[in-house]
Protein backbone atom coordinates (compact mmCIF):
# COMPACT_ATOMS: atom_id res chain seq x y z
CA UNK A 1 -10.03 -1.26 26.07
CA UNK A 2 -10.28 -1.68 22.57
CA UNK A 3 -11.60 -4.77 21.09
CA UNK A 4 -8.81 -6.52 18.12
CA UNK A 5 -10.18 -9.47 16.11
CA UNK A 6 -8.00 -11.41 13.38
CA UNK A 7 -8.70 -10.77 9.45
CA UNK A 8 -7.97 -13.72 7.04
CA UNK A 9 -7.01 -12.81 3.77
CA UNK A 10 -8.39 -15.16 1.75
CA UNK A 11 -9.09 -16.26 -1.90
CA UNK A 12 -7.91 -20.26 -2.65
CA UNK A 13 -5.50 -20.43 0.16
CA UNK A 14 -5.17 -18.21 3.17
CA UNK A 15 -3.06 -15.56 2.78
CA UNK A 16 -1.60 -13.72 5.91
CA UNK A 17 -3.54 -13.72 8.92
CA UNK A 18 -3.43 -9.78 10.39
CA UNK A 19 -4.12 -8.37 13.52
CA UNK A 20 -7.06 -5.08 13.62
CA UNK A 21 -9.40 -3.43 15.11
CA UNK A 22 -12.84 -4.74 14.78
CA UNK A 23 -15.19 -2.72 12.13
CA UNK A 24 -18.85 -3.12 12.88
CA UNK A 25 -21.66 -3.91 10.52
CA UNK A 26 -22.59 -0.67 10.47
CA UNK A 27 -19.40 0.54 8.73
CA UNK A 28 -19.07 -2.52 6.63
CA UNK A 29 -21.33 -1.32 4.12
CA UNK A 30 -19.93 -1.58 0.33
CA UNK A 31 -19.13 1.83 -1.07
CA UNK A 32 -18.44 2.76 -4.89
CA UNK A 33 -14.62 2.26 -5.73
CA UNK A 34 -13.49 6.34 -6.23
CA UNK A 35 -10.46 5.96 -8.87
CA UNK A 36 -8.63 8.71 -10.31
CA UNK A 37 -9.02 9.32 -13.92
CA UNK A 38 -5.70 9.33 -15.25
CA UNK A 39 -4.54 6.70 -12.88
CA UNK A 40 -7.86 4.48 -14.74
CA UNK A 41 -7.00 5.54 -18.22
CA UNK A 42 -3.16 5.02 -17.49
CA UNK A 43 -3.21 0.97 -15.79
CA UNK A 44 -5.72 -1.74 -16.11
CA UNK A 45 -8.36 -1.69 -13.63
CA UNK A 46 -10.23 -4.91 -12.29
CA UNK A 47 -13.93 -4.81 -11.68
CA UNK A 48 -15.69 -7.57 -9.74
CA UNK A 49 -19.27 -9.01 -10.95
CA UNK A 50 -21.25 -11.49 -9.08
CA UNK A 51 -23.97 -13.40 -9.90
CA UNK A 52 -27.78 -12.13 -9.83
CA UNK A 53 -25.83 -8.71 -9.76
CA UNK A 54 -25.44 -5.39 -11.78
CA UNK A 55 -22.05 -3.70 -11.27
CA UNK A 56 -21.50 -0.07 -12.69
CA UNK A 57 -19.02 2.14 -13.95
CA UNK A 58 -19.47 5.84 -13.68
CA UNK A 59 -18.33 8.52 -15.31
CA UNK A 60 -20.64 10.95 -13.80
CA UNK A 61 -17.59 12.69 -11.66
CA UNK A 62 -16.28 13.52 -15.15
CA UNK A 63 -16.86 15.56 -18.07
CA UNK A 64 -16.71 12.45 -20.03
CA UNK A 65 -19.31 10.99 -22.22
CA UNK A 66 -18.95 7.18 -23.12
CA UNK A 67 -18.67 6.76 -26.72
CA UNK A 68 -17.47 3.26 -27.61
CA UNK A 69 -17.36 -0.39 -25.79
CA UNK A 70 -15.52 -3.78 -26.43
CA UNK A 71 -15.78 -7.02 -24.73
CA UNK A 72 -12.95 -8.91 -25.47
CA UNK A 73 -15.07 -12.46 -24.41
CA UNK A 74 -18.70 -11.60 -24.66
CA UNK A 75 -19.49 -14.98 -23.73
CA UNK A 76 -20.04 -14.46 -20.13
CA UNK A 77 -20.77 -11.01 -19.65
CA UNK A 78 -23.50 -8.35 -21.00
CA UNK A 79 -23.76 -4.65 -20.32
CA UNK A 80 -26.42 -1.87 -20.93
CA UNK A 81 -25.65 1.94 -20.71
CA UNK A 82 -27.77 4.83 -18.78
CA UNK A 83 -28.60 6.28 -22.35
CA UNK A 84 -28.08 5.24 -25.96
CA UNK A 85 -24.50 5.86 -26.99
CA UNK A 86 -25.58 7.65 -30.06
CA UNK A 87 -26.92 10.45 -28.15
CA UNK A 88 -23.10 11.63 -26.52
CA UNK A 89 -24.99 11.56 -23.13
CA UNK A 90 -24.04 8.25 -21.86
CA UNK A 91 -22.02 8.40 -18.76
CA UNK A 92 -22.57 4.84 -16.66
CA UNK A 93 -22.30 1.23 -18.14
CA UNK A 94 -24.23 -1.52 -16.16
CA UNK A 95 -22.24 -5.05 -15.93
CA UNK A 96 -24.05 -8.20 -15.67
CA UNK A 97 -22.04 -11.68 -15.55
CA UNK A 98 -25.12 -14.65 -17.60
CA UNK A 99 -24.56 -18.23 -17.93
CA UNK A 100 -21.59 -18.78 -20.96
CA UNK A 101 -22.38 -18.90 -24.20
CA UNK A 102 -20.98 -20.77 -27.39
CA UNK A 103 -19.92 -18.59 -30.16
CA UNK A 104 -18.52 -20.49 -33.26
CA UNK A 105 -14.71 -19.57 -33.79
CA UNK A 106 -14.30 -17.21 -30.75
CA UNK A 107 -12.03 -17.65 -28.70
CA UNK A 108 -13.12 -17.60 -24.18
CA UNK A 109 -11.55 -16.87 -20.68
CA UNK A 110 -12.52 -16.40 -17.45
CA UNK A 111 -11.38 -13.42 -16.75
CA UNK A 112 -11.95 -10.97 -19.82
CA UNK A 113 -11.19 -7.12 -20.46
CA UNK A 114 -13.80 -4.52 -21.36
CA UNK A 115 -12.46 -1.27 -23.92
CA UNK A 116 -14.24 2.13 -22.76
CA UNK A 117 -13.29 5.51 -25.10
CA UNK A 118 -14.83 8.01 -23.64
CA UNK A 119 -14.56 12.00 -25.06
CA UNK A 120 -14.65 15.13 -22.70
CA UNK A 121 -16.16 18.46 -23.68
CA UNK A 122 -13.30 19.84 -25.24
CA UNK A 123 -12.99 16.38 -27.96
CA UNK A 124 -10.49 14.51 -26.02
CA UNK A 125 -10.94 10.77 -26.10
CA UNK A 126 -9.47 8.66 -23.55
CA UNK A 127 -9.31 4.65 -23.39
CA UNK A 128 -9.73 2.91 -20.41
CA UNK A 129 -9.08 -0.71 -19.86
CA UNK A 130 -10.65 -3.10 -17.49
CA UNK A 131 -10.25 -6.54 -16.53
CA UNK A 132 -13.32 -8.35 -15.44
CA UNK A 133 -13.35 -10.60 -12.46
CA UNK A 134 -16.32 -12.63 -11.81
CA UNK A 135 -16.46 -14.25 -7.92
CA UNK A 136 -19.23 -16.03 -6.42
CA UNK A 137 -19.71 -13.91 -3.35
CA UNK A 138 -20.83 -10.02 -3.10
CA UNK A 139 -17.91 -7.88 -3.84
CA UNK A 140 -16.44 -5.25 -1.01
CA UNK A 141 -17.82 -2.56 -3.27
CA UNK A 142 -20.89 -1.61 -5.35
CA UNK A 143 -19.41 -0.37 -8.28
CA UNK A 144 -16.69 1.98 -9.87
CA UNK A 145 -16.89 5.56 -9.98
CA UNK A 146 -14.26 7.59 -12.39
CA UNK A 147 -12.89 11.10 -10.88
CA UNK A 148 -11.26 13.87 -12.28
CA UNK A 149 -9.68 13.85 -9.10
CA UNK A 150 -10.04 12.59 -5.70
CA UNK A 151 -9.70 15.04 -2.64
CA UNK A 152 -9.86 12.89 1.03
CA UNK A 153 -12.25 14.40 3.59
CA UNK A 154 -9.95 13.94 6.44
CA UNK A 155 -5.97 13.63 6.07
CA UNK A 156 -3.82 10.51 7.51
CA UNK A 157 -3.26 10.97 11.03
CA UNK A 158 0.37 10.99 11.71
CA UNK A 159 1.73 7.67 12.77
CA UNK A 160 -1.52 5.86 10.59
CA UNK A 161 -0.60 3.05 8.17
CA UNK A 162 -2.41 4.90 5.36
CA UNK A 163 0.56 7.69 5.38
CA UNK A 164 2.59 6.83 2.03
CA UNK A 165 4.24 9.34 -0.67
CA UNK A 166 3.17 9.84 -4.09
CA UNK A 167 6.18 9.82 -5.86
CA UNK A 168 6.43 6.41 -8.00
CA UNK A 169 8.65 4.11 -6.90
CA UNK A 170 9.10 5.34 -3.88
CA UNK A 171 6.60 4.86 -1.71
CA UNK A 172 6.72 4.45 1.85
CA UNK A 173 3.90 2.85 3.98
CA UNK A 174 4.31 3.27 7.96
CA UNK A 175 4.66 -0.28 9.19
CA UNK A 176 4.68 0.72 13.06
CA UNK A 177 5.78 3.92 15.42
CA UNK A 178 9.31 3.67 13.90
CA UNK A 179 9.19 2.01 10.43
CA UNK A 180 8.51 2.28 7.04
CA UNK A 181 8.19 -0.14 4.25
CA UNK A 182 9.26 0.76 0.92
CA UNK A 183 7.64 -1.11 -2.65
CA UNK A 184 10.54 -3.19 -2.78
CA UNK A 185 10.23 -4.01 1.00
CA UNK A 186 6.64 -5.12 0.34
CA UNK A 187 7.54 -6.96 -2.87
CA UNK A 188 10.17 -9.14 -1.00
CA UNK A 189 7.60 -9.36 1.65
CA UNK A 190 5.98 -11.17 -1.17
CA UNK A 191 8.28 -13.46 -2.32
CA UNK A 192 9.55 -14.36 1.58
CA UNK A 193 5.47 -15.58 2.11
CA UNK A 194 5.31 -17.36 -1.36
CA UNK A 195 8.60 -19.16 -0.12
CA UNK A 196 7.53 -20.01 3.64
CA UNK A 197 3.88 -21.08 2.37
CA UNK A 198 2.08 -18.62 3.42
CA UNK A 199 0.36 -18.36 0.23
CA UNK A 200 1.43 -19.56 -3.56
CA UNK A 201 2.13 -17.98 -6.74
CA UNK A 202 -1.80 -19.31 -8.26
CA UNK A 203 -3.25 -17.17 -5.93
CA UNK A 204 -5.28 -14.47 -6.99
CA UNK A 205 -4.38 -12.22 -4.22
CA UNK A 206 -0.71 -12.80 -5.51
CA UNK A 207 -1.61 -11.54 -8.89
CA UNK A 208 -3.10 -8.19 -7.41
CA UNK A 209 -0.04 -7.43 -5.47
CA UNK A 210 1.79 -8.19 -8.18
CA UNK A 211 -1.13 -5.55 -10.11
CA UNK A 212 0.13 -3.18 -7.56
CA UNK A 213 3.79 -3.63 -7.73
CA UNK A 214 3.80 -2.57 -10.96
CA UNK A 215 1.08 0.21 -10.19
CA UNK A 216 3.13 1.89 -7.57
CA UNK A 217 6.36 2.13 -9.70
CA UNK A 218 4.60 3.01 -12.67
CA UNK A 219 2.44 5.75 -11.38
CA UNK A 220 2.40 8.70 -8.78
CA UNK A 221 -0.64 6.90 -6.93
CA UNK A 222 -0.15 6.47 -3.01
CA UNK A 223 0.42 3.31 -1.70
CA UNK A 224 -3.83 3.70 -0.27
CA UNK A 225 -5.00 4.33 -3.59
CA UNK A 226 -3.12 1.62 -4.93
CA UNK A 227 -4.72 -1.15 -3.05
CA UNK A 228 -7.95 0.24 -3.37
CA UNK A 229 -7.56 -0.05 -7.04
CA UNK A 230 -6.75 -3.60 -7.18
CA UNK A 231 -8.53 -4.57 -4.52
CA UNK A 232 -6.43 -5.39 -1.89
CA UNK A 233 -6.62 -4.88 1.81
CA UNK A 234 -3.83 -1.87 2.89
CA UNK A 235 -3.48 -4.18 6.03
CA UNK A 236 -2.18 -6.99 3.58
CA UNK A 237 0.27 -4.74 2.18
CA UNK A 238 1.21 -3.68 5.67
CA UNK A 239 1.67 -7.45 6.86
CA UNK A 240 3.78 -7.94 3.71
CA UNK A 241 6.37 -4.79 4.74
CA UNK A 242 6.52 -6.01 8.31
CA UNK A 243 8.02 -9.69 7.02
CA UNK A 244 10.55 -7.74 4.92
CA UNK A 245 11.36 -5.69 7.68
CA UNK A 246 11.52 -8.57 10.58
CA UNK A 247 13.36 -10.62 7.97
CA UNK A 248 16.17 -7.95 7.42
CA UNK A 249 16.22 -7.20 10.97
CA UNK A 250 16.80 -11.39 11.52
CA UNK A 251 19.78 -11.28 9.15
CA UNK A 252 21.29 -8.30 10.48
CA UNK A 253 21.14 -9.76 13.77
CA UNK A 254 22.89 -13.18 12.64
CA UNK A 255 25.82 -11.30 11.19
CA UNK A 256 26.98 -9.60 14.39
């Protein structure tokens, strides 16, 4: 018999509470964030920092060698690189939130963006753009690591809530044996648990759905890879196509 425990998805407010199978200690150990390269250089990507912590991001999967940074707000945040940038060998920056700072005619926010260029061995440059988050607990991850591209060990079994289609816009995520959500399912999934309470439009995890929204129409990224860019649980998403889905059902139902 298989043991099922309830996940709240929280950040101010709880979320969606979702029913799955419990994950053990063992497997609950943070891994690196794997993201696509063209998917990083083509959307904004958020990085977490905590506190007392370093978080990196790696280009080491890549031929890519850092050559520039910007912090938009360096008030709150400082970085180091694995090498000096004048030696083309740099390939990992190292984030570290500090206590704010006052800079005379600057302007501050909490959550800022950091400018990478990077250039491969052939010249090209590339610009990627991240927004940085800082939280006050350890993040699900221990850093970000940049791919040329991302091959999974083991395919979706059939009939798994992972199985989605690449092509943007149209997406599909398998909600249960006989249904699929598409992005505009989960979007009014969305707006149905802004409107019942569930949740409310200041939420942060309504801004990263709303991050992968326009990720999934924008981009040939699977639904999957889409949450694990923003940061978002794929059961969330799931939860969000099943309201769509139960709703529609509902109204169909009414109308007979």
């Amino acid at each position: 018999m298989k043991l099922f425990a309830t996940l709240v998805i929280t950040s101010t407010t709880i979320l969606f509470w979702v029913t799955i199978p419990v994950v053990y200690a063992q497997a609950q150990t943070p891994a690196y964030r794997l993201i696509e390269r063209d998917m990083a250089a083509n959307n904004r990507i958020q990085v977490q920092i905590t506190p007392g912590r370093a978080t990196p991001i790696s280009f080491t999967q890549t031929d890519e060698a850092i050559a520039y940074i910007l912090v938009a707000d360096p008030s709150r945040l400082v970085y180091t690189t694995d090498t000096d940038l004048k030696s083309g060998r740099a390939t990992t920056i190292f984030l570290r939130p500090i206590q704010p700072l006052k800079f005379p005619g600057a302007t501050t926010t909490a959550i800022t963006n950091l400018l990478v260029q990077t250039v491969d061995k052939t010249g090209q440059k590339r610009l990627y753009n991240f927004d940085i988050v800082p939280v006050r607990r350890n993040t699900g991850y221990l850093g970000i690591q940049i791919a040329n591209a991302i091959v999974s060990g083991t395919a979706p079994r059939r009939g798994t809530a992972s199985e989605s289609s690449a092509i943007a816009g149209q997406q599909t995520l398998l909600i249960d044996k006989n249904r699929r959500a598409r992005v505009d399912d989960i979007e009014t999934g969305l707006r149905i648990a802004i409107n019942r309470g569930y949740t409310n439009k200041s939420d942060p995890v309504v801004l990263k759905m709303q991050q992968l929204l326009d990720l999934l129409r924008n981009s040939r990224v699977t639904i999957p890879e889409a949450a694990t860019s923003v940061g978002v649980p794929v059961e969330v998403i799931s939860e969000l196509g099943r309201i769509a889905l139960n709703d529609r059902l509902l109204r169909l139902g009414q109308q007979r």
